[in-house]
C-alpha atoms as a PDB file:
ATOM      1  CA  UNK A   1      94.956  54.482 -64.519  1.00  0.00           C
ATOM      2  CA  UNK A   2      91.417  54.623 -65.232  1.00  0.00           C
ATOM      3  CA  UNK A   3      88.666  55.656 -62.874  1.00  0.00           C
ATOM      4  CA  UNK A   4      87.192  52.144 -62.851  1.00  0.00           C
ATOM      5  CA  UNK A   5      90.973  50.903 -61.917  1.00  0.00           C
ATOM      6  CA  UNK A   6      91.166  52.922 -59.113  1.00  0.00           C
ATOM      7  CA  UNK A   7      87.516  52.029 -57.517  1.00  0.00           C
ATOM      8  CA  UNK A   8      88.852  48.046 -58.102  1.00  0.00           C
ATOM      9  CA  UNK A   9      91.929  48.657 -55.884  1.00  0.00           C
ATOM     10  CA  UNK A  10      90.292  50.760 -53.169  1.00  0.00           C
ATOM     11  CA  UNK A  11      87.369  48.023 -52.966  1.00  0.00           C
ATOM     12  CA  UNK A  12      90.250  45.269 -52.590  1.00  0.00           C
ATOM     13  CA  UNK A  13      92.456  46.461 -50.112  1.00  0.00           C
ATOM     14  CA  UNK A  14      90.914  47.645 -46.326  1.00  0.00           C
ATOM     15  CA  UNK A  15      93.696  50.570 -46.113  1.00  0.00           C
ATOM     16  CA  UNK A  16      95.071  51.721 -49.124  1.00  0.00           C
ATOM     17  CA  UNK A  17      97.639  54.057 -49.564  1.00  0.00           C
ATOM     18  CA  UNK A  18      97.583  56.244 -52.705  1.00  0.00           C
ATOM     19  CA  UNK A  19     100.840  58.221 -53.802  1.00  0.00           C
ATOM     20  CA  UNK A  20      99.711  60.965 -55.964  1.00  0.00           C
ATOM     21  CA  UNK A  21     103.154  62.880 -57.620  1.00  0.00           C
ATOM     22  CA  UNK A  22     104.740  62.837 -61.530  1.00  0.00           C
ATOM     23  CA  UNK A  23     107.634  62.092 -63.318  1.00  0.00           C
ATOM     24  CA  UNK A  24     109.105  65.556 -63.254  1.00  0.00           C
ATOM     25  CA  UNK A  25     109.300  65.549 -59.117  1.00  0.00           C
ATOM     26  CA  UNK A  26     112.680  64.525 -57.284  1.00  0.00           C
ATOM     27  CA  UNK A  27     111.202  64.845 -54.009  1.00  0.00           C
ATOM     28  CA  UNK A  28     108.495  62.577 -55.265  1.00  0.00           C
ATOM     29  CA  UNK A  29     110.595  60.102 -56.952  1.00  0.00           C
ATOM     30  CA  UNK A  30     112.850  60.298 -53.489  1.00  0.00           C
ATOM     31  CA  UNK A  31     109.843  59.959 -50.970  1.00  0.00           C
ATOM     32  CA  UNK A  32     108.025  57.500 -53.177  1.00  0.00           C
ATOM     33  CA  UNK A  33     110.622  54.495 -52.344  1.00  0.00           C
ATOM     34  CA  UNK A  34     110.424  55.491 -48.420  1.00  0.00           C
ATOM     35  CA  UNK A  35     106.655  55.154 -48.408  1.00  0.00           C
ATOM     36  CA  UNK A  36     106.542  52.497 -50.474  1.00  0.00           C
ATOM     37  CA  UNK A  37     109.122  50.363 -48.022  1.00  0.00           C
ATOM     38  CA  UNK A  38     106.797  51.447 -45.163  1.00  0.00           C
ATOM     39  CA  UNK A  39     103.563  50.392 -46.968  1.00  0.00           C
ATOM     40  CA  UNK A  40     105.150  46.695 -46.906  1.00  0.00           C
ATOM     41  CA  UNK A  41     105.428  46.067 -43.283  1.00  0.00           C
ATOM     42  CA  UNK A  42     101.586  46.141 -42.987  1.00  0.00           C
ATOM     43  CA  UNK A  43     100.035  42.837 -44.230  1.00  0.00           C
ATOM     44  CA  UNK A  44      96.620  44.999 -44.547  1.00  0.00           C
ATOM     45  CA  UNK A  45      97.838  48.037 -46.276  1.00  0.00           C
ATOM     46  CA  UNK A  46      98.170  48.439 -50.068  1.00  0.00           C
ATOM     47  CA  UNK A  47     100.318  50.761 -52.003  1.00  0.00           C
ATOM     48  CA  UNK A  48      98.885  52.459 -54.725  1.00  0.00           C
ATOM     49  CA  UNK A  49     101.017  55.063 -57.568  1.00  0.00           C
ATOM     50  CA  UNK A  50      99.045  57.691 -59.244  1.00  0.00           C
ATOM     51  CA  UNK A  51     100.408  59.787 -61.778  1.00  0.00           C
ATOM     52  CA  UNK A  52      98.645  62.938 -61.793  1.00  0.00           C
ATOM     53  CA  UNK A  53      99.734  64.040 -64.998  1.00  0.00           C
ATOM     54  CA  UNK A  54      98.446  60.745 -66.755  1.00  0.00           C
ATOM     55  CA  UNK A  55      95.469  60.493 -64.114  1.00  0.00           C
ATOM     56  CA  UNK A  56      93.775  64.292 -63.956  1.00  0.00           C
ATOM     57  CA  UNK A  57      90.270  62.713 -63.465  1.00  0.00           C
ATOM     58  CA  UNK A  58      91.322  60.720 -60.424  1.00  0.00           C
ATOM     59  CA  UNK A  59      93.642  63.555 -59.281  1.00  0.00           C
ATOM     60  CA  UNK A  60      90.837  66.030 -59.881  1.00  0.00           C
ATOM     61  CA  UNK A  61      88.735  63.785 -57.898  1.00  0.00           C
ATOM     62  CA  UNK A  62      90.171  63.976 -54.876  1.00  0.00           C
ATOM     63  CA  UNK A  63      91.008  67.605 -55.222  1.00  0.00           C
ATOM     64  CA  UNK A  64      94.950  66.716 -55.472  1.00  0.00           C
ATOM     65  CA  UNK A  65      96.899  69.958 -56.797  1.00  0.00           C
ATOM     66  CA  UNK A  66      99.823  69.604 -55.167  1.00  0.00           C
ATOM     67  CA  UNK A  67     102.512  66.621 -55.222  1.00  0.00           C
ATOM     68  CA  UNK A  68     103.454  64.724 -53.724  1.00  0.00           C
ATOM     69  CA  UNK A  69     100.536  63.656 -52.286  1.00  0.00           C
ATOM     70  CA  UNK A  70      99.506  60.890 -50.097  1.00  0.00           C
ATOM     71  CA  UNK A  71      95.656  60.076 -49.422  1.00  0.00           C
ATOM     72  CA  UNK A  72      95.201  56.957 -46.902  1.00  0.00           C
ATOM     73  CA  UNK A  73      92.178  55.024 -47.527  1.00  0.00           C
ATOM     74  CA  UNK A  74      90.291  53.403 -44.887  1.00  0.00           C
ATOM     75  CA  UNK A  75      87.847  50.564 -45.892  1.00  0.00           C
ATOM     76  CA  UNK A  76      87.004  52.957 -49.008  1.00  0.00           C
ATOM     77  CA  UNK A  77      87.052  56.451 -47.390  1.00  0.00           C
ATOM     78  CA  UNK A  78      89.716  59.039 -46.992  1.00  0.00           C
ATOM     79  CA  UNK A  79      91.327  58.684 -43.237  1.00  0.00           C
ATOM     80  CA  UNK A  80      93.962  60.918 -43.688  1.00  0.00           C
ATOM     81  CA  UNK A  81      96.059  63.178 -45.847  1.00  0.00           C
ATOM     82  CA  UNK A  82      99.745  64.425 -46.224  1.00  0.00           C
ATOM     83  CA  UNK A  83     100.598  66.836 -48.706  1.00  0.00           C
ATOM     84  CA  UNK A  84     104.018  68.528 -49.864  1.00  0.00           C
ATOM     85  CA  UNK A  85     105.938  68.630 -46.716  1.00  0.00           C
ATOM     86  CA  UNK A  86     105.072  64.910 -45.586  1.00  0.00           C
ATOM     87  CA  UNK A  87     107.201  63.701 -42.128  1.00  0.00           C
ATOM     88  CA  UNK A  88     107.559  59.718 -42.853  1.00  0.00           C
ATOM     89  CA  UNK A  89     107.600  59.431 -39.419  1.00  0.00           C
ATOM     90  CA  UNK A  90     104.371  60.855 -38.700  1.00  0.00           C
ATOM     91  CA  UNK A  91     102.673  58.717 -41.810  1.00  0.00           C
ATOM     92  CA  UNK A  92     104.140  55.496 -40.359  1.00  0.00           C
ATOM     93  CA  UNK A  93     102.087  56.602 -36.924  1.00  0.00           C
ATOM     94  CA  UNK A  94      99.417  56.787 -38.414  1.00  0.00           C
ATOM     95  CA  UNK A  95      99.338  53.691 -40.383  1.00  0.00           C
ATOM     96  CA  UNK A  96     100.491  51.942 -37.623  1.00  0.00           C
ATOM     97  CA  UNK A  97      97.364  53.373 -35.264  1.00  0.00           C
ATOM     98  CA  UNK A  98      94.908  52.570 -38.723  1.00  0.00           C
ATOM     99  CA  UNK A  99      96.048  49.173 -39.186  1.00  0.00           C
ATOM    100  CA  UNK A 100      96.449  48.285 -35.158  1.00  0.00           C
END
């Protein structure tokens, strides 16, 4: 994904959330599924899959060193961030109080 690929999507969608992980994670490839499912019961949310190892610039960016990583967007600004140990429970809180 290029730089000007990621500005597109986070112009498009109002809340955005970004997964930021790799190939070589099993808790990513685990959690990534979960969030995904929870992304799609909010009609204003948009899921978004970075791969930091193909995407430095964009990881580097937003300072993302650790995975997985998940960076909610909020008409174009970061609202909120979970990193490593992420409760699904908490996220879907949150996304429910961002998108209420």
């Amino acid at each position: 994904m290029t730089h000007e690929e990621f500005e597109t999507e986070l112009k498009k969608h109002p809340v955005l959330v970004t997964y930021f992980s790799h190939d070589e994670c099993n808790v990513c490839k685990v959690l990534k599924p979960q969030v995904r499912e929870i992304v799609s019961g909010f009609k204003d949310a948009a899921f978004l899959y970075v791969n930091t190892k193909e995407s430095m610039e964009i990881a580097g960016q937003f300072m993302v060193f650790a995975v997985p990583t998940i960076i909610l967007f909020y008409e174009g600004r970061e609202a909120k961030r979970y990193s490593r140990h992420i409760s699904l429970r908490d996220f879907e809180e949150f996304l429910t109080r961002m998108s209420g």
